[in-house]
C-alpha atoms as a PDB file:
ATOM      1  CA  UNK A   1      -2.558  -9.040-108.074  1.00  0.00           C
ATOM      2  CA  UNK A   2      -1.726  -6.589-105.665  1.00  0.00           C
ATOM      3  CA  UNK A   3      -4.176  -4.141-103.984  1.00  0.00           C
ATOM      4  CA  UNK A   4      -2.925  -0.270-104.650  1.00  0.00           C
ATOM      5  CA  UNK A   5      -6.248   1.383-103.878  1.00  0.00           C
ATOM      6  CA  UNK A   6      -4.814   3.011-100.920  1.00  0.00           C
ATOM      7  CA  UNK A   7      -1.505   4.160-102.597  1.00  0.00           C
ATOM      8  CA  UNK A   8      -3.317   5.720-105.532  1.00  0.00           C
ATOM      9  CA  UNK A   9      -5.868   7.564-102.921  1.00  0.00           C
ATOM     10  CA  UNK A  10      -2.936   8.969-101.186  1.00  0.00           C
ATOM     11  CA  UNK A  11      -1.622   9.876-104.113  1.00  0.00           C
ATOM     12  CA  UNK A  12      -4.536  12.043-104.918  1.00  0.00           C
ATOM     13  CA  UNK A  13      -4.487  13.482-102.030  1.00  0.00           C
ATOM     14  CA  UNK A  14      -0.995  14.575-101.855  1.00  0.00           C
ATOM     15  CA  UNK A  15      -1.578  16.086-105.185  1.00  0.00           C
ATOM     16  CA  UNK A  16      -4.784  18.177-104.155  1.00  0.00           C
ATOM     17  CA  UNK A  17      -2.392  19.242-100.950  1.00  0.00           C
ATOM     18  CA  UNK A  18       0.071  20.025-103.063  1.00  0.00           C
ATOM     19  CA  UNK A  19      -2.229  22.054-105.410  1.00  0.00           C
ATOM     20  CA  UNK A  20      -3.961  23.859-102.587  1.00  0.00           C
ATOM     21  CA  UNK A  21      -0.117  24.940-101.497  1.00  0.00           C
ATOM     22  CA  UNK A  22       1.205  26.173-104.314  1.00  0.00           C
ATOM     23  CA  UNK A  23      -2.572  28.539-104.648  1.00  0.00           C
ATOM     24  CA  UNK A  24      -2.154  29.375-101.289  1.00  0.00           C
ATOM     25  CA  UNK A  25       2.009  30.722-102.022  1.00  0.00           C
ATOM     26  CA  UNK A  26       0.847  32.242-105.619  1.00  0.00           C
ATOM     27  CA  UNK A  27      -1.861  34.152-102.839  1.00  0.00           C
ATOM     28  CA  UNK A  28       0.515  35.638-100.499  1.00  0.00           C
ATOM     29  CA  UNK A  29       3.177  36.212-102.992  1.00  0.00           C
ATOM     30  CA  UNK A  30       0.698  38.780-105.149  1.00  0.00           C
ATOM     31  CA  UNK A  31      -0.266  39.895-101.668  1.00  0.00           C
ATOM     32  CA  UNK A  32       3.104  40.269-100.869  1.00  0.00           C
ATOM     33  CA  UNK A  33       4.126  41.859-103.874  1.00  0.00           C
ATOM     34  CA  UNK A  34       0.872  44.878-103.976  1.00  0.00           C
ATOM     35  CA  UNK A  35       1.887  45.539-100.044  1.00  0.00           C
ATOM     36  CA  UNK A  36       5.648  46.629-101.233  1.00  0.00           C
ATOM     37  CA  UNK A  37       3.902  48.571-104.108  1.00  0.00           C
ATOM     38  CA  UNK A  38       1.814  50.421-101.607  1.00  0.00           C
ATOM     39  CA  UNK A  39       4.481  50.706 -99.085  1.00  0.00           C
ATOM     40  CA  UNK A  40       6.843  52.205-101.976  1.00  0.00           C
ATOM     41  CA  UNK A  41       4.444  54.593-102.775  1.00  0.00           C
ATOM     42  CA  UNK A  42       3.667  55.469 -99.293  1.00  0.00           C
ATOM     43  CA  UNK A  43       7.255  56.180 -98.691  1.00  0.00           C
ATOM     44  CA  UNK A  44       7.783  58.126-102.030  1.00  0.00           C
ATOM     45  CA  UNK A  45       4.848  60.429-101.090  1.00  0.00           C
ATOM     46  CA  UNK A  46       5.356  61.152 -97.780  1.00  0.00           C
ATOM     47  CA  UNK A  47       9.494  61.841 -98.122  1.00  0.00           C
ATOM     48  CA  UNK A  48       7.890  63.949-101.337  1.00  0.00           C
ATOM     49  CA  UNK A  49       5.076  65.963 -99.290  1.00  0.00           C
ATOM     50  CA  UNK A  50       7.205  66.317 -96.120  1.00  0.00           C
ATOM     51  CA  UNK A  51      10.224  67.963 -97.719  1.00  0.00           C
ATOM     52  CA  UNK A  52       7.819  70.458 -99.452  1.00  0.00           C
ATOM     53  CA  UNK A  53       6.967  72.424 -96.445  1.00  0.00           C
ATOM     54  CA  UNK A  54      10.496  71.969 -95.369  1.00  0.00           C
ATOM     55  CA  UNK A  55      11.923  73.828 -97.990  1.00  0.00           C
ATOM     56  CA  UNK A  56       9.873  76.751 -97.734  1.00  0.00           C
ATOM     57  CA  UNK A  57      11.150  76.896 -93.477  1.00  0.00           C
ATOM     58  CA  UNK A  58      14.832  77.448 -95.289  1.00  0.00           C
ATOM     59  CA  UNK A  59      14.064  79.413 -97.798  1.00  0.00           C
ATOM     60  CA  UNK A  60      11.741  81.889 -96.077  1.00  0.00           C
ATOM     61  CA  UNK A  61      14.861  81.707 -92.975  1.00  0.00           C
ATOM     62  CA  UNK A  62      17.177  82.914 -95.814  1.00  0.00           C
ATOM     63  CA  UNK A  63      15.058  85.938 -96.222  1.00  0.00           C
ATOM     64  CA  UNK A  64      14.300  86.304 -92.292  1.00  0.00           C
ATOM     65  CA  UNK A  65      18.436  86.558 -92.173  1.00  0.00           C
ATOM     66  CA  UNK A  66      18.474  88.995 -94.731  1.00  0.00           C
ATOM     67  CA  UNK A  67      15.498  91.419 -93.576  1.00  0.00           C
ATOM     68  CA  UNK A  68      16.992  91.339 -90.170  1.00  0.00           C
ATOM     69  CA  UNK A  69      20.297  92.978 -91.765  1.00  0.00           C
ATOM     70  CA  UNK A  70      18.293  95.265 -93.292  1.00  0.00           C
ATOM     71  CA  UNK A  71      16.194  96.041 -90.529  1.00  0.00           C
ATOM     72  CA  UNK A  72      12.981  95.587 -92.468  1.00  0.00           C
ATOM     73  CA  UNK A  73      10.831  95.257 -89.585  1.00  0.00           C
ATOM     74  CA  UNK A  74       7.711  94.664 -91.755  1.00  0.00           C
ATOM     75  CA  UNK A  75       9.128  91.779 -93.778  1.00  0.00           C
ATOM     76  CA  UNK A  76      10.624  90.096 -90.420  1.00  0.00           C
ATOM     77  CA  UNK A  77       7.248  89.319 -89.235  1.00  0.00           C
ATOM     78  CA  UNK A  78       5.480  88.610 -93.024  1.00  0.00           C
ATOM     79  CA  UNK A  79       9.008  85.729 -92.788  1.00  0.00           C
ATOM     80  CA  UNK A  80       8.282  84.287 -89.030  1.00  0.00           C
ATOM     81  CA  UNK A  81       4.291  83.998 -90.570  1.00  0.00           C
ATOM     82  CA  UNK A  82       5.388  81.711 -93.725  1.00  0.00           C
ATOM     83  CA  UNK A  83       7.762  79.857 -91.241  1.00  0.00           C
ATOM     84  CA  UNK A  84       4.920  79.364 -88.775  1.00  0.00           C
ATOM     85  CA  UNK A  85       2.650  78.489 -91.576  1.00  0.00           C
ATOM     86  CA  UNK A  86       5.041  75.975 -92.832  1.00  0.00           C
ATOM     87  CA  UNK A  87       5.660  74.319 -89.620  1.00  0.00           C
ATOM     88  CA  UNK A  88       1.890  73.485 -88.799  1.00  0.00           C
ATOM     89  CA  UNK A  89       1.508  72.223 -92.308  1.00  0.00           C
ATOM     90  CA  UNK A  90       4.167  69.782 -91.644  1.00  0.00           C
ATOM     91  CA  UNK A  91       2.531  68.992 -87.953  1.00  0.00           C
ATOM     92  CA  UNK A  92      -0.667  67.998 -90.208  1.00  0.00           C
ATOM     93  CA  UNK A  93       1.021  65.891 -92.553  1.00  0.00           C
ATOM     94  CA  UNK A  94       2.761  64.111 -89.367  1.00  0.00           C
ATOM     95  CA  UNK A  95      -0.214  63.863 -87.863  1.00  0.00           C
ATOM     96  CA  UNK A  96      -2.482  62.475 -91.562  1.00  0.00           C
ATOM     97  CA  UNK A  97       0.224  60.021 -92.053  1.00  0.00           C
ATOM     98  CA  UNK A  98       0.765  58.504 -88.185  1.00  0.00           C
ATOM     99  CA  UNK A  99      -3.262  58.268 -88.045  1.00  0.00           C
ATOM    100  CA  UNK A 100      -2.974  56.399 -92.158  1.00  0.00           C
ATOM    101  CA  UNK A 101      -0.525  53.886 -90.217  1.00  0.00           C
ATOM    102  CA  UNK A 102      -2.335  53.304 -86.700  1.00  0.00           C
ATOM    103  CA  UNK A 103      -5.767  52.489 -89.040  1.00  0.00           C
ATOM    104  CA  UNK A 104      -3.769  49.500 -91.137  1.00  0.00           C
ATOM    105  CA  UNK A 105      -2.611  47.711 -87.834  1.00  0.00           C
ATOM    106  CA  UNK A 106      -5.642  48.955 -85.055  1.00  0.00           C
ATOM    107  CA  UNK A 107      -9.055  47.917 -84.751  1.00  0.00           C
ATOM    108  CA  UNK A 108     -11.300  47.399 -82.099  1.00  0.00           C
ATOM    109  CA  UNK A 109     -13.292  44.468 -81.913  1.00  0.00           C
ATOM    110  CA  UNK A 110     -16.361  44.809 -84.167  1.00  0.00           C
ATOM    111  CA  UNK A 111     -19.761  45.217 -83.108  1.00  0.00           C
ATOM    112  CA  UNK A 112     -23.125  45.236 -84.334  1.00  0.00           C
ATOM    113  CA  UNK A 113     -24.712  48.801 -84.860  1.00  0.00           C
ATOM    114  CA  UNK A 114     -27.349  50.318 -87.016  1.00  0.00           C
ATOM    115  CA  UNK A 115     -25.643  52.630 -89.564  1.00  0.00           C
ATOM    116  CA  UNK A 116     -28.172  55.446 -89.416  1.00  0.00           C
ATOM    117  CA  UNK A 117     -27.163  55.636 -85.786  1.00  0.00           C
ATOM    118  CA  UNK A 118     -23.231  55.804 -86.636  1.00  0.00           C
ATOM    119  CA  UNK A 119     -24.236  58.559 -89.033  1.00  0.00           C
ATOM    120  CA  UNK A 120     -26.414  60.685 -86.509  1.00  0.00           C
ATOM    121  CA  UNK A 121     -23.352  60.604 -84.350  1.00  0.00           C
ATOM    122  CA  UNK A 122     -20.946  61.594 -86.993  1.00  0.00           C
ATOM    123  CA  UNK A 123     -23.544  64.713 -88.132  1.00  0.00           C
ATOM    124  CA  UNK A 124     -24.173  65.674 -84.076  1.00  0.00           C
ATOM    125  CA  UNK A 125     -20.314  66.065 -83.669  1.00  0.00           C
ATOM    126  CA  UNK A 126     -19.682  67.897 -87.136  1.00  0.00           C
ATOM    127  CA  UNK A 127     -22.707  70.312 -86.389  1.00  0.00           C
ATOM    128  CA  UNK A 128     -20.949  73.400 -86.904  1.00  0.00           C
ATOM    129  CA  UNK A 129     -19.585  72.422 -90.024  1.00  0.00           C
ATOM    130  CA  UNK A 130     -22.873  71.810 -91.702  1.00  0.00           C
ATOM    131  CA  UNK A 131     -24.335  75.306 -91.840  1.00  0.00           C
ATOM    132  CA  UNK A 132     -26.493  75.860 -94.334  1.00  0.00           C
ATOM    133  CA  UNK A 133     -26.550  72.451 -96.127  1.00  0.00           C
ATOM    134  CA  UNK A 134     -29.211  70.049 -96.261  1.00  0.00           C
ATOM    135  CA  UNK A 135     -28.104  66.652 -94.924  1.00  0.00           C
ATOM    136  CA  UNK A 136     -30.801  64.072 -96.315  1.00  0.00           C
ATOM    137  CA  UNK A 137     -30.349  60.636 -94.615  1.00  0.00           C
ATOM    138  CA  UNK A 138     -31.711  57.470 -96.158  1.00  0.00           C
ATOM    139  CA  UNK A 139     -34.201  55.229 -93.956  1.00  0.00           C
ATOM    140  CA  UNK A 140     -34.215  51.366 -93.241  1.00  0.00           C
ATOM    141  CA  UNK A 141     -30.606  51.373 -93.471  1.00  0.00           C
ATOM    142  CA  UNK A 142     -28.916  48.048 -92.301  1.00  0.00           C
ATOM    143  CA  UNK A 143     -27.317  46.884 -88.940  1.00  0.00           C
ATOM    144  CA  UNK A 144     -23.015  46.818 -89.839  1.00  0.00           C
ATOM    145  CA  UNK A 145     -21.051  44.917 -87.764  1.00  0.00           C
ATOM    146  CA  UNK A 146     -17.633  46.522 -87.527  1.00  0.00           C
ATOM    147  CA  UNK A 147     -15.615  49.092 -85.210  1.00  0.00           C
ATOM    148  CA  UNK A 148     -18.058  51.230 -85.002  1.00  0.00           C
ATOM    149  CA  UNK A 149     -15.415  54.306 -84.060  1.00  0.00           C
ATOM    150  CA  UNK A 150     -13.177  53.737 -87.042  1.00  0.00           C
ATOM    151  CA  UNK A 151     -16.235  53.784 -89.318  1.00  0.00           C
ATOM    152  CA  UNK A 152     -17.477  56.514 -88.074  1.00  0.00           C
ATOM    153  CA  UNK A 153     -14.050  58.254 -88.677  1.00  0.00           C
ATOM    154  CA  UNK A 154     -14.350  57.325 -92.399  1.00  0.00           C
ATOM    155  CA  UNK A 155     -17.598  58.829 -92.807  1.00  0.00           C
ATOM    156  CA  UNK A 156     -16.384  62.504 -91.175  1.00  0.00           C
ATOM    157  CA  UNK A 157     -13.698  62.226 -93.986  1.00  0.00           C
ATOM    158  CA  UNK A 158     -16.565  61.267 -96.797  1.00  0.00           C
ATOM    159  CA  UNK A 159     -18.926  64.371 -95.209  1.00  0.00           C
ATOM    160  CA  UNK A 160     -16.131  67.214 -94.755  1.00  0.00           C
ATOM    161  CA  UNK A 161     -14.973  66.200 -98.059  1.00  0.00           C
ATOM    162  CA  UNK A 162     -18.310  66.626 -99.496  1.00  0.00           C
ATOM    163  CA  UNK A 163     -19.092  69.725 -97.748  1.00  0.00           C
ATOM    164  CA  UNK A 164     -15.368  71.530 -99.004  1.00  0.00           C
ATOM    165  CA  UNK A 165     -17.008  70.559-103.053  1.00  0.00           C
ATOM    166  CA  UNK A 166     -20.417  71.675-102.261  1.00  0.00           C
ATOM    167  CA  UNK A 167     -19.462  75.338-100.804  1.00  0.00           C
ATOM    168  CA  UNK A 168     -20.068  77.211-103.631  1.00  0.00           C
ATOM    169  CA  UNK A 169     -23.200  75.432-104.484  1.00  0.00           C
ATOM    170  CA  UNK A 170     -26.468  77.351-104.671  1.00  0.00           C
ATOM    171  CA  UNK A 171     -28.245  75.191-102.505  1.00  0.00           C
ATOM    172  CA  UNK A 172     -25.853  72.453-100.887  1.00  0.00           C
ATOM    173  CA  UNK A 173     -26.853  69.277-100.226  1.00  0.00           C
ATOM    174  CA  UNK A 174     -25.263  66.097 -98.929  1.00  0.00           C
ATOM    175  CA  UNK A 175     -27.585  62.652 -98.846  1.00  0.00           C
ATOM    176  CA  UNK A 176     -26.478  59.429 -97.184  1.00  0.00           C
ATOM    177  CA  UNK A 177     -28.099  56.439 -98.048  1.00  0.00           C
ATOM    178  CA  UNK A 178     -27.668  52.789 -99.329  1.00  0.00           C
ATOM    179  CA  UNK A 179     -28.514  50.651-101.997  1.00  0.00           C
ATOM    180  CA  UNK A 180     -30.485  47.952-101.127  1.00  0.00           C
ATOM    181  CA  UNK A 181     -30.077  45.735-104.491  1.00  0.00           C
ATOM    182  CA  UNK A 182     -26.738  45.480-104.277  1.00  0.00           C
ATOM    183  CA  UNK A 183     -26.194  46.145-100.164  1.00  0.00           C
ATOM    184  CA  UNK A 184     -23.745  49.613-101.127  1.00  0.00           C
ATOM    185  CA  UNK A 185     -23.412  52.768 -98.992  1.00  0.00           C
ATOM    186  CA  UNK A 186     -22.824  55.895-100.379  1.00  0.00           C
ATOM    187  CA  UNK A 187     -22.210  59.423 -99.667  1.00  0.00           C
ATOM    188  CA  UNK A 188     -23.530  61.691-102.291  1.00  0.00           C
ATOM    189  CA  UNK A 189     -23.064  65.999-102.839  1.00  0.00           C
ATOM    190  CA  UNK A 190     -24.066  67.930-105.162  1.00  0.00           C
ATOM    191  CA  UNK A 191     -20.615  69.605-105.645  1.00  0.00           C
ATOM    192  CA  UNK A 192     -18.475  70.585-108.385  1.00  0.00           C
ATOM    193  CA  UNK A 193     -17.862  66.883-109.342  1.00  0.00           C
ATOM    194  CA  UNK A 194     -14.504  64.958-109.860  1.00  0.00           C
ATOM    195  CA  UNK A 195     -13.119  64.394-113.614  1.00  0.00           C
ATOM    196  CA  UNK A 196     -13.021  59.880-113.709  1.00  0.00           C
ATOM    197  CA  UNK A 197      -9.427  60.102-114.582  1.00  0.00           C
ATOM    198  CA  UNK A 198      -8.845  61.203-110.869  1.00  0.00           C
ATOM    199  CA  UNK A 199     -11.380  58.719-109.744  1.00  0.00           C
ATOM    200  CA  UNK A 200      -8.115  56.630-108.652  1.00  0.00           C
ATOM    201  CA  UNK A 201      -6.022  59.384-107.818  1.00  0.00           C
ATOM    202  CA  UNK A 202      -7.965  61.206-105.119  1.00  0.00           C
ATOM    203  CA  UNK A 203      -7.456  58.315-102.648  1.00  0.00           C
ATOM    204  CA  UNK A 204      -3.701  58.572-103.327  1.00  0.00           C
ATOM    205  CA  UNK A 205      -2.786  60.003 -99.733  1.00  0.00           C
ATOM    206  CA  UNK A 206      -2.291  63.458 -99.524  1.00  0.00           C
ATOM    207  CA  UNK A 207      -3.503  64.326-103.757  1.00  0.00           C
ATOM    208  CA  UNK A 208      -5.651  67.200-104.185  1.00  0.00           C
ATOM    209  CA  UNK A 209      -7.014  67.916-107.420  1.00  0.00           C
ATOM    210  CA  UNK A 210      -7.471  71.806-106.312  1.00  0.00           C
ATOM    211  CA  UNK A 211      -4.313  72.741-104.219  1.00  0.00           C
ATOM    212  CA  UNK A 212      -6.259  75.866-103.296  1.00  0.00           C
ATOM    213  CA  UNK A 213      -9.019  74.016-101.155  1.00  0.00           C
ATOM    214  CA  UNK A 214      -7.689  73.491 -97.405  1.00  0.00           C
ATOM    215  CA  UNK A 215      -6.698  70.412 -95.747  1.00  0.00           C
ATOM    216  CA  UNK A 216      -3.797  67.898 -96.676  1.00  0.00           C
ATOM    217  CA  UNK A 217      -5.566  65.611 -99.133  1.00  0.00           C
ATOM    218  CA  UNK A 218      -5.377  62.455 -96.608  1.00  0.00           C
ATOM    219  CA  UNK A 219      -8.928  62.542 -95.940  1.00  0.00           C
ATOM    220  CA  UNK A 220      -9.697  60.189 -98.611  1.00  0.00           C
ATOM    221  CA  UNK A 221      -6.400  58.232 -98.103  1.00  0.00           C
ATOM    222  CA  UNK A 222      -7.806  57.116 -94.459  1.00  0.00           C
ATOM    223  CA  UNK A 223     -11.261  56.550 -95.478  1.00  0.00           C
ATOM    224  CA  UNK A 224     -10.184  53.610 -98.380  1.00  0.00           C
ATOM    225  CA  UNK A 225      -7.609  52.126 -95.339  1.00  0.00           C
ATOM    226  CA  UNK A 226     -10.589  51.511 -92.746  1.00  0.00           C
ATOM    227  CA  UNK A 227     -13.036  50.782 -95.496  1.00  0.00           C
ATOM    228  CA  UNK A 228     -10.194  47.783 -96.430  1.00  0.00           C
ATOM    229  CA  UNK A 229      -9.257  46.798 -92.752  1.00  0.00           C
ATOM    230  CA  UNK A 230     -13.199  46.260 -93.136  1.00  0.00           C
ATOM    231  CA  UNK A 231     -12.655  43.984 -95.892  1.00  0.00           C
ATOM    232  CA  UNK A 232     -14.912  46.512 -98.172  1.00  0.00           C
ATOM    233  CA  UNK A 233     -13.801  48.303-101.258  1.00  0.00           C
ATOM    234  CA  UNK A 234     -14.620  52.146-102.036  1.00  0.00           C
ATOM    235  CA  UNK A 235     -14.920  53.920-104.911  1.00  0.00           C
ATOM    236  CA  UNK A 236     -16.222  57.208-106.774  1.00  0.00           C
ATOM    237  CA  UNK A 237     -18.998  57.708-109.270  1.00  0.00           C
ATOM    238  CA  UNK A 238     -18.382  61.257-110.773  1.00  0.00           C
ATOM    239  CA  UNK A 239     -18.363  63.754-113.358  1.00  0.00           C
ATOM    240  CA  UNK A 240     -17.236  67.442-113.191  1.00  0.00           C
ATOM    241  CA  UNK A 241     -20.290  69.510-112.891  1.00  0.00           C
ATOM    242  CA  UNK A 242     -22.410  66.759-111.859  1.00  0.00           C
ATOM    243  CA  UNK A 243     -21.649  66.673-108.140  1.00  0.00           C
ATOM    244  CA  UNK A 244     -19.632  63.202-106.444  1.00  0.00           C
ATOM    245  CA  UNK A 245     -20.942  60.223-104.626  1.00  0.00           C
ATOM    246  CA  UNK A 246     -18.674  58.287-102.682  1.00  0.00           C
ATOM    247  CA  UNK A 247     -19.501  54.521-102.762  1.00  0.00           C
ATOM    248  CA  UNK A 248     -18.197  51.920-100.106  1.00  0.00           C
ATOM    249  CA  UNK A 249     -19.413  48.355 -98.911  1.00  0.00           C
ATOM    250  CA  UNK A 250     -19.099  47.377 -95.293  1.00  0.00           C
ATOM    251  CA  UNK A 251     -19.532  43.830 -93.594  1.00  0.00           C
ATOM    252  CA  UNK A 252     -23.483  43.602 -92.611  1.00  0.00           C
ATOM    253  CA  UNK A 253     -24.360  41.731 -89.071  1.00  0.00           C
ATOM    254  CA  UNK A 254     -25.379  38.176 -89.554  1.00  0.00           C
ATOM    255  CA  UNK A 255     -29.145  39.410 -88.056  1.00  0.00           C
ATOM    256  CA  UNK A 256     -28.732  42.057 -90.915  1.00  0.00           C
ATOM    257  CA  UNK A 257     -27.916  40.146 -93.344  1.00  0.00           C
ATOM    258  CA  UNK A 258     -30.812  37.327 -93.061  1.00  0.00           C
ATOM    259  CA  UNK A 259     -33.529  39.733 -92.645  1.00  0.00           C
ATOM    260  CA  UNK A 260     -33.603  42.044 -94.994  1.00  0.00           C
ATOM    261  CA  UNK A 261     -33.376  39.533 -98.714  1.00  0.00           C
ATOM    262  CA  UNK A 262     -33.861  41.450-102.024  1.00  0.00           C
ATOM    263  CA  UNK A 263     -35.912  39.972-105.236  1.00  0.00           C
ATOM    264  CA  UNK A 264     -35.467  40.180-108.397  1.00  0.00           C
ATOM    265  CA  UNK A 265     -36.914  43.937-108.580  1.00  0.00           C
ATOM    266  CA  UNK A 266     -34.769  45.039-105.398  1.00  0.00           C
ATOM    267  CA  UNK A 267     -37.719  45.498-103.060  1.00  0.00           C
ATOM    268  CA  UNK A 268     -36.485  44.838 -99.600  1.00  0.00           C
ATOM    269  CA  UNK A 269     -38.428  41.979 -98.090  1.00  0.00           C
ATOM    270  CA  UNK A 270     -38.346  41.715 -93.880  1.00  0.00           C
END
């Protein structure tokens, strides 16, 4: 009789090795695989977005060439204004998609900070902006623990966004808050609402649904990028008419995290 307890253990163990490999390859390949999807799509937009403005600079020379023949002094300087136009349009889109890169490979080291006071910050800076709506913050909001100037970054995109829906409201009104239950922030307006089959779409980088309202559409692009360098996940809860709240998770501290326990209700228990 021979003795193969040790053969068949190492056996076993090669296998769960070899197991924990091949989930590990399967991992980085779909990982892999949804960072060239992005990547495509990043390069199909911006190529797409960038060329727009572009072709308006030739066009709009054309007729500058033309008026200047003529001597049409009026339409000269209607031609240089489109050009100018054109050429800080393309400045922003630069700018939207250099600052969309820098977030996916930057972040400072992470630090623990109460989110009401990341949110008084963001409101103090964007002061101007907020005439004449009512900001309504939540209470008891949790300590975070991430960069706490990227974050606050995201939420200027989540507020100006909300306050560009919410202009033509009677009475506008912006509240930030979180769910306890289920430990979810949220930014809420009560806007013209977004339709859910652009619930995906609007954090496409530079989509609007309304080409008319101003900006370049990246806003939402760069909040989703440092809510996922986060490891969080965003997402909209919508319908048109109805206003928009904008719905993202963000890594709690550890202190955070071990004081504040719901029940089954929800009630928050310190």
């Amino acid at each position: 009789f021979m003795d193969i307890s040790d053969r068949k253990r190492l056996e076993d163990e090669l296998r769960r090795h070899t197991t924990e490999l091949e989930r590990i390859v399967e991992e980085r390949t779909r990982e892999i695989e949804r960072k060239n999807a992005e990547m495509e799509q990043f390069v199909y937009t911006v190529s797409h977005d960038l060329r727009s403005p572009l072709i308006t600079i030739l066009g709009f020379l054309g007729y500058l060439r033309e008026d200047l023949r003529a001597g049409q002094s009026d339409n000269v300087e209607s031609d240089i204004r489109f050009i100018e136009n054109s050429v800080l349009k393309m400045d922003r889109l630069l700018t939207n998609t250099l600052e969309l890169s820098r977030v996916g490979r930057v972040i400072n080291p992470p630090e623990d900070v109460p989110f009401s006071d990341i949110v008084k910050e963001v409101l103090s800076e964007m002061n101007p902006k907020l005439n004449g709506v009512d900001v309504v913050i939540a209470d008891d909001m949790p300590v975070v623990r991430v960069d706490r100037m990227r974050v606050g970054e995201m939420l200027a995109n989540l507020i100006d966004n909300s306050i560009k829906y919410t202009k033509n409201a009677g009475h506008p009104r912006i509240e930030i808050g979180w769910r306890p239950e289920n430990a979810v922030f949220f930014v809420k307006d009560n806007g013209i609402g977004i339709d859910p089959k652009y619930h995906d779409r609007v954090f496409e980088l530079f989509y609007r649904i309304d080409r008319s309202t101003p900006g370049t559409g990246a806003g939402l692009a760069i909040a989703k990028k440092i809510v996922e360098v986060h490891g969080g996940r965003i997402w909209i809860e919508s319908e048109v008419g109805k206003g928009c709240t904008v719905c993202f998770t963000l890594p709690l501290s550890q202190k955070s995290s071990s004081e504040e326990k719901p029940d089954q209700s929800g009630d928050l228990h310190r």
